[in-house]
C-alpha atoms as a PDB file:
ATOM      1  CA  UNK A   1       7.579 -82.603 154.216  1.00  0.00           C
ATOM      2  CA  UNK A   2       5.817 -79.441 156.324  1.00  0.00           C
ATOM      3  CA  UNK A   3       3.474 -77.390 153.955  1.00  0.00           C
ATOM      4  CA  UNK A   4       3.084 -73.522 155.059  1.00  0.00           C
ATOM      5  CA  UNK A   5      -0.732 -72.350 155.137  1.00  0.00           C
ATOM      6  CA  UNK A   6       0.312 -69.216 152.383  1.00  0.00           C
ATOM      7  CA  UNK A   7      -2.781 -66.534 153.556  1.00  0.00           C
ATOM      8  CA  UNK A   8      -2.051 -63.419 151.197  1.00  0.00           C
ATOM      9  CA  UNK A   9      -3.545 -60.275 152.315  1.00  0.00           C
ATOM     10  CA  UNK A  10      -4.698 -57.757 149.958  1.00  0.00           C
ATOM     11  CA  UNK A  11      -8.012 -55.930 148.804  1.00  0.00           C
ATOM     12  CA  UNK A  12     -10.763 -57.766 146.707  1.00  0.00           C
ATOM     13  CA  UNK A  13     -11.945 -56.456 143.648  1.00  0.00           C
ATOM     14  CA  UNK A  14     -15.091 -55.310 144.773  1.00  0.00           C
ATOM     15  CA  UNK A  15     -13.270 -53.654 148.052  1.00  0.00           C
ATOM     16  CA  UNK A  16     -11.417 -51.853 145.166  1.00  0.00           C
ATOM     17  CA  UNK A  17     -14.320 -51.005 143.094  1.00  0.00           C
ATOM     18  CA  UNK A  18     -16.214 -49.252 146.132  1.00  0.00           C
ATOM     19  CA  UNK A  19     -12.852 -46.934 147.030  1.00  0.00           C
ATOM     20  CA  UNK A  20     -13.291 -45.360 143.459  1.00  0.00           C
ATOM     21  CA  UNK A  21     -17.148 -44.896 143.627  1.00  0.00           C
ATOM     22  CA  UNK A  22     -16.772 -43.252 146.706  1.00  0.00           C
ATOM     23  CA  UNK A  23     -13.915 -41.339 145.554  1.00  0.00           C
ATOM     24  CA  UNK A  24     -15.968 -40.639 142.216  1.00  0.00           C
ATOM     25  CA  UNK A  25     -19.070 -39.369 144.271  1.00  0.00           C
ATOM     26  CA  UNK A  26     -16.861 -37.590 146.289  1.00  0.00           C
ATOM     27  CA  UNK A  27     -14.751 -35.435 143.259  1.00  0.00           C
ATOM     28  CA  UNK A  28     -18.416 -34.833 141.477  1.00  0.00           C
ATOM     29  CA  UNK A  29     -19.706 -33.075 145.248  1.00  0.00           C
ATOM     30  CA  UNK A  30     -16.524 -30.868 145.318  1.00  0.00           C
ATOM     31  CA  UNK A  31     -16.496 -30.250 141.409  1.00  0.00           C
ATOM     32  CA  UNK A  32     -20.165 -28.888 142.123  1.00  0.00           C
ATOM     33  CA  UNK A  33     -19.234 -26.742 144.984  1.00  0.00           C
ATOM     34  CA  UNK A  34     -16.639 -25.000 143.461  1.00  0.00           C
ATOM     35  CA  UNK A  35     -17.970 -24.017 139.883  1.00  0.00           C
ATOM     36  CA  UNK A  36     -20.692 -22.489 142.295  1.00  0.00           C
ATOM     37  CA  UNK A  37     -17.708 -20.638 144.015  1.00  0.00           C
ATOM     38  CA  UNK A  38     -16.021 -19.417 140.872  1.00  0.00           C
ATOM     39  CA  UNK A  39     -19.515 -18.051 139.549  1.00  0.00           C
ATOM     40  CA  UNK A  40     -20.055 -16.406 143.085  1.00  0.00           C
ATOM     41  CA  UNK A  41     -16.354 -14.923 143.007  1.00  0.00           C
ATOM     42  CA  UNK A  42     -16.436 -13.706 139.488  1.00  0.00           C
ATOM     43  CA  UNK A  43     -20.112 -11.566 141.035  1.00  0.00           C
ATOM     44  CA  UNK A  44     -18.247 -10.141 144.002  1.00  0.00           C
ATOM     45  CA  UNK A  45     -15.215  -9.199 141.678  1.00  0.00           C
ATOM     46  CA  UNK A  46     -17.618  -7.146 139.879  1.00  0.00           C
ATOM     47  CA  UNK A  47     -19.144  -5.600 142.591  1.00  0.00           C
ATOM     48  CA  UNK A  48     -16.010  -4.918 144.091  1.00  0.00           C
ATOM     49  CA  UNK A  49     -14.768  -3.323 140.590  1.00  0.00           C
ATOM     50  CA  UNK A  50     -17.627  -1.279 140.259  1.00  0.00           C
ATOM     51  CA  UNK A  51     -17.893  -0.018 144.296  1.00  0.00           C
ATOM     52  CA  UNK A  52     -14.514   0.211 145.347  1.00  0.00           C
ATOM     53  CA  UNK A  53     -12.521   1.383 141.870  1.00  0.00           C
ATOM     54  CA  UNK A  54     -15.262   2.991 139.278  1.00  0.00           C
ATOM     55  CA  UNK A  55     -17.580   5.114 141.382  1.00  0.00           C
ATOM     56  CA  UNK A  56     -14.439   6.633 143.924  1.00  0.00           C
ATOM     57  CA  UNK A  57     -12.353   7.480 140.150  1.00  0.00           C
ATOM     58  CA  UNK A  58     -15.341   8.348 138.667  1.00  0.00           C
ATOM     59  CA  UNK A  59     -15.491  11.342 142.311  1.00  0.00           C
ATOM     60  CA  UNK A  60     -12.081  11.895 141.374  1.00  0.00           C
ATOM     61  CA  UNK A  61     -12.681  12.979 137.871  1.00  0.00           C
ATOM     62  CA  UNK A  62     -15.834  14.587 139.231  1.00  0.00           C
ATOM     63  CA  UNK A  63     -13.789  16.498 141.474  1.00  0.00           C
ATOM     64  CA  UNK A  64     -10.834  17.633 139.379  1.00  0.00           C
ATOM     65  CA  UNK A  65     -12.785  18.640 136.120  1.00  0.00           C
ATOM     66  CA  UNK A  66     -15.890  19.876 138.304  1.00  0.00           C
ATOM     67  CA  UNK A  67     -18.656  17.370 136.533  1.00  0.00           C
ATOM     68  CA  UNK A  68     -18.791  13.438 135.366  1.00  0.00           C
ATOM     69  CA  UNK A  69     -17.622  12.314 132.472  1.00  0.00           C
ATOM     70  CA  UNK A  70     -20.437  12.955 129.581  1.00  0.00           C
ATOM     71  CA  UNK A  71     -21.168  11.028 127.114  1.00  0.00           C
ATOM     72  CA  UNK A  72     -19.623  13.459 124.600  1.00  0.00           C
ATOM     73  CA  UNK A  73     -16.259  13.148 126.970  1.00  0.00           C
ATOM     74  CA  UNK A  74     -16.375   9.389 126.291  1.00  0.00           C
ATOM     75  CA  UNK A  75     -18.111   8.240 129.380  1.00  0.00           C
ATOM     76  CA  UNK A  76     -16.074   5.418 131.459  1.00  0.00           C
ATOM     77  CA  UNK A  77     -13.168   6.029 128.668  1.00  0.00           C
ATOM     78  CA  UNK A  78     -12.560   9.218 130.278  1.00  0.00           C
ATOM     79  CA  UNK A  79     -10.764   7.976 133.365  1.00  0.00           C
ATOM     80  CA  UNK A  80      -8.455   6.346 130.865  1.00  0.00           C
ATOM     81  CA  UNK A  81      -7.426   8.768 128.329  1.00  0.00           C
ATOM     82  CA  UNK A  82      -8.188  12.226 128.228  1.00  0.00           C
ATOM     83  CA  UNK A  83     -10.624  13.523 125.962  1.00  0.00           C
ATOM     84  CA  UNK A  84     -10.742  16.214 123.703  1.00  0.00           C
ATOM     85  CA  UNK A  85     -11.775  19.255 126.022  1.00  0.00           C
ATOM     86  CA  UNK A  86     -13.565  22.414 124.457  1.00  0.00           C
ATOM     87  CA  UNK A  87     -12.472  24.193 127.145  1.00  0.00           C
ATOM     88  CA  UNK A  88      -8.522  24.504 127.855  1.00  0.00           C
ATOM     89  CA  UNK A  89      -8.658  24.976 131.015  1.00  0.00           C
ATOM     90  CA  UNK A  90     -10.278  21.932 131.479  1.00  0.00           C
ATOM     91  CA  UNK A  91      -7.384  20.008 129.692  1.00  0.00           C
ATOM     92  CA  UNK A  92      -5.306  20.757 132.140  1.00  0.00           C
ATOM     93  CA  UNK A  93      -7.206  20.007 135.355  1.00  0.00           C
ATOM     94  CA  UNK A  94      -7.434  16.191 133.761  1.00  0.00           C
ATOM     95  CA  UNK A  95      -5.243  14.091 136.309  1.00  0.00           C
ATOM     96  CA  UNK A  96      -5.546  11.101 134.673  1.00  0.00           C
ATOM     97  CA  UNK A  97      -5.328   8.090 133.801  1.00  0.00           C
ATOM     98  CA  UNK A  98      -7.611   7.280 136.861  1.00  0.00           C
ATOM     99  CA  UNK A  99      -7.748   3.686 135.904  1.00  0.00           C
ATOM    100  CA  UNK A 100      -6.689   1.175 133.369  1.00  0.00           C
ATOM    101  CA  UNK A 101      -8.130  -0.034 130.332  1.00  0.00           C
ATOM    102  CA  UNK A 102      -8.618  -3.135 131.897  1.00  0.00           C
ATOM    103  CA  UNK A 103     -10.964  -2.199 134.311  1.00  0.00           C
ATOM    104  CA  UNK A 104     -13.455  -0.826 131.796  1.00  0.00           C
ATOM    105  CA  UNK A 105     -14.624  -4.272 131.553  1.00  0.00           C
ATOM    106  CA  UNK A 106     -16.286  -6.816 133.959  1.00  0.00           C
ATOM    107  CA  UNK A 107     -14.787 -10.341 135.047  1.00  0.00           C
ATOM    108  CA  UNK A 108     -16.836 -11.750 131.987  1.00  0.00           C
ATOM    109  CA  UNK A 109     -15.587  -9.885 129.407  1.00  0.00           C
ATOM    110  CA  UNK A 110     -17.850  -7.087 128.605  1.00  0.00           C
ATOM    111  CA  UNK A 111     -18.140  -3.369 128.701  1.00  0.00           C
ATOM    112  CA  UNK A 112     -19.182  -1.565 132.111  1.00  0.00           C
ATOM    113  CA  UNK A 113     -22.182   0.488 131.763  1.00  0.00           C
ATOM    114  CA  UNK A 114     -22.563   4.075 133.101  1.00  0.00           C
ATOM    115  CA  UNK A 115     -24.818   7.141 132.953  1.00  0.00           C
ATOM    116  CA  UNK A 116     -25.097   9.979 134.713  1.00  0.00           C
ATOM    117  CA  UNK A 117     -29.131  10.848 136.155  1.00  0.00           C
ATOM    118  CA  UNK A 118     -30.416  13.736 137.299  1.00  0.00           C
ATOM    119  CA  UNK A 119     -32.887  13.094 141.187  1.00  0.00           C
ATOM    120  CA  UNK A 120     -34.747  15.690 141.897  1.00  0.00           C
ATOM    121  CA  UNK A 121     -34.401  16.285 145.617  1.00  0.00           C
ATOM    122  CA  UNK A 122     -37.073  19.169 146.794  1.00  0.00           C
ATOM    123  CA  UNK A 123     -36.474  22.335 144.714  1.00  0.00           C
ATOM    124  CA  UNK A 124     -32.893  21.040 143.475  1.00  0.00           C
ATOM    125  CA  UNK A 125     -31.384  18.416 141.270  1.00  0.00           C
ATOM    126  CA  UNK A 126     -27.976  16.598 141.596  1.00  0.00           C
ATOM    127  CA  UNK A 127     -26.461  14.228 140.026  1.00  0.00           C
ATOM    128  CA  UNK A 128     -26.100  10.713 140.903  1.00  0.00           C
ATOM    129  CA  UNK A 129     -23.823   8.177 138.829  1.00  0.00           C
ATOM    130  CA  UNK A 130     -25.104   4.712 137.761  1.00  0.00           C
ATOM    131  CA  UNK A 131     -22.319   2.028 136.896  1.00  0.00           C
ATOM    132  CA  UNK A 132     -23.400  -1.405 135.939  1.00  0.00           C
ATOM    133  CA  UNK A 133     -22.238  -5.069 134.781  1.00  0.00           C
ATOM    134  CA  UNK A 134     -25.090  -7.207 132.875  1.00  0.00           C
ATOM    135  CA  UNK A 135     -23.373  -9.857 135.129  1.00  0.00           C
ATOM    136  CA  UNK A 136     -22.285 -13.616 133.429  1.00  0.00           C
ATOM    137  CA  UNK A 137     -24.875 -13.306 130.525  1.00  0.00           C
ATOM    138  CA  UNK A 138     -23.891 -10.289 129.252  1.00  0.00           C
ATOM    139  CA  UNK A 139     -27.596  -8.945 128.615  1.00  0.00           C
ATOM    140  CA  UNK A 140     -29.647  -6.370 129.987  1.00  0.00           C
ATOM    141  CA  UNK A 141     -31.617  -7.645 132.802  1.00  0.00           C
ATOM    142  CA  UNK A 142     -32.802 -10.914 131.668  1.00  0.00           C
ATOM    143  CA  UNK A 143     -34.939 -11.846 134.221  1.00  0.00           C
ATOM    144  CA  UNK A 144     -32.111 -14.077 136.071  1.00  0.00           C
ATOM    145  CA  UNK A 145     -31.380 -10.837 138.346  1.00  0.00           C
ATOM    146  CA  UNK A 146     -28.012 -11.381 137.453  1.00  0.00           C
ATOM    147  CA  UNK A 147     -26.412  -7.486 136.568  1.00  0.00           C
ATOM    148  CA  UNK A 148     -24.636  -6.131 138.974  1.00  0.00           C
ATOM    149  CA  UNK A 149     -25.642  -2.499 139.726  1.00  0.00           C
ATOM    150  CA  UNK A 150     -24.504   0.375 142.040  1.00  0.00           C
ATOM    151  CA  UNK A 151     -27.549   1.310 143.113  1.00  0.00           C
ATOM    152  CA  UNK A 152     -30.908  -0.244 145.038  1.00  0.00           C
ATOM    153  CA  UNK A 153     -34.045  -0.529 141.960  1.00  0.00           C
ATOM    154  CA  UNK A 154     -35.959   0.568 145.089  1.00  0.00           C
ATOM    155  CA  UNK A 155     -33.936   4.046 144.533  1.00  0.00           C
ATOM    156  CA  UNK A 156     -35.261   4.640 140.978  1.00  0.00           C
ATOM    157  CA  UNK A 157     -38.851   5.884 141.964  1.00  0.00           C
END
C-alpha cells in the first residue's frame, strides 16, 4: 500500500490575526482623515455660503431698494420674504425672494449673523456689510478661531 504525503496549504492563525490588525490600523488612519475632511468641508461650505450667495443677494437687495436690509426690515429675513415697507414705493422695487430659507442658516444648524457698519473713510462714511457663522460651536468667538466671517479682524481698526 502507497501512502500520499497530504501537505494542505492555507493561512495560520496568527497569519490571519495580523491581516485584521493591519486592516484595523489601517480603517482607524482613514476614519481619522476623513472626520477631519467633513469638519474642513462643512468650514468651506460656510464660507462659500456666506461669500458667494449672502453678500452678492445682500448687493442685490442693496441695489434694488437703494440700502441693506435694517434691522427693522428683518435683517437676513429680508432676502426671503418681503417686509413690511413704510414706504410704497419701496414695496414694489422688492425683487425678491433673493434666497431661500435654507440658506439663512450655516452647515451646523444655526442662524447667520449680519449687521450693517458704518467706516469712516476721510470726510465720508459708507456702509460695509458684515455676515458671519459662529462656525461648528455655535458661539461667539470662543477662542477656537472657529466663526467664519466676511471680513479680515485686521479691517475693524
Amino acid at each position: 500500500m502507497m501512502r500520499r504525503n497530504r501537505t494542505t496549504r492555507g493561512f495560520t492563525l496568527v497569519e490571519v490575526l495580523l491581516v485584521i490588525a493591519i486592516l484595523g490600523v489601517l480603517a482607524g488612519v482613514f476614519v481619522v482623515t476623513m472626520s477631519g475632511r467633513f469638519a474642513k468641508s462643512k468650514t468651506d461650505a460656510a464660507d462659500l455660503l456666506i461669500t458667494a450667495v449672502i453678500i452678492p443677494k445682500l448687493g442685490e437687495y442693496s441695489l434694488d431698494l437703494g440700502n441693506y436690509p435694517t434691522e427693522e426690515e428683518g435683517g437676513l429675513s429680508a432676502l426671503v420674504s418681503a417686509p413690511a415697507f413704510d414706504d410704497d414705493s419701496k414695496a414694489g422695487k422688492w425683487a425678491g425672494p433673493y434666497i431661500n430659507k435654507k440658506q439663512l442658516k450655516d452647515p451646523w444648524g444655526n442662524e447667520l449673523g449680519y449687521e450693517v457698519v458704518e467706516e469712516e473713510q476721510g470726510d465720508t462714511t459708507r456702509q460695509v456689510i458684515h455676515v458671519w457663522s459662529f462656525g461648528p460651536n455655535g458661539e461667539d468667538d470662543s477662542g477656537e478661531g472657529d466663526d467664519i466671517k466676511s471680513w479680515d479682524d485686521e479691517d475693524d481698526g
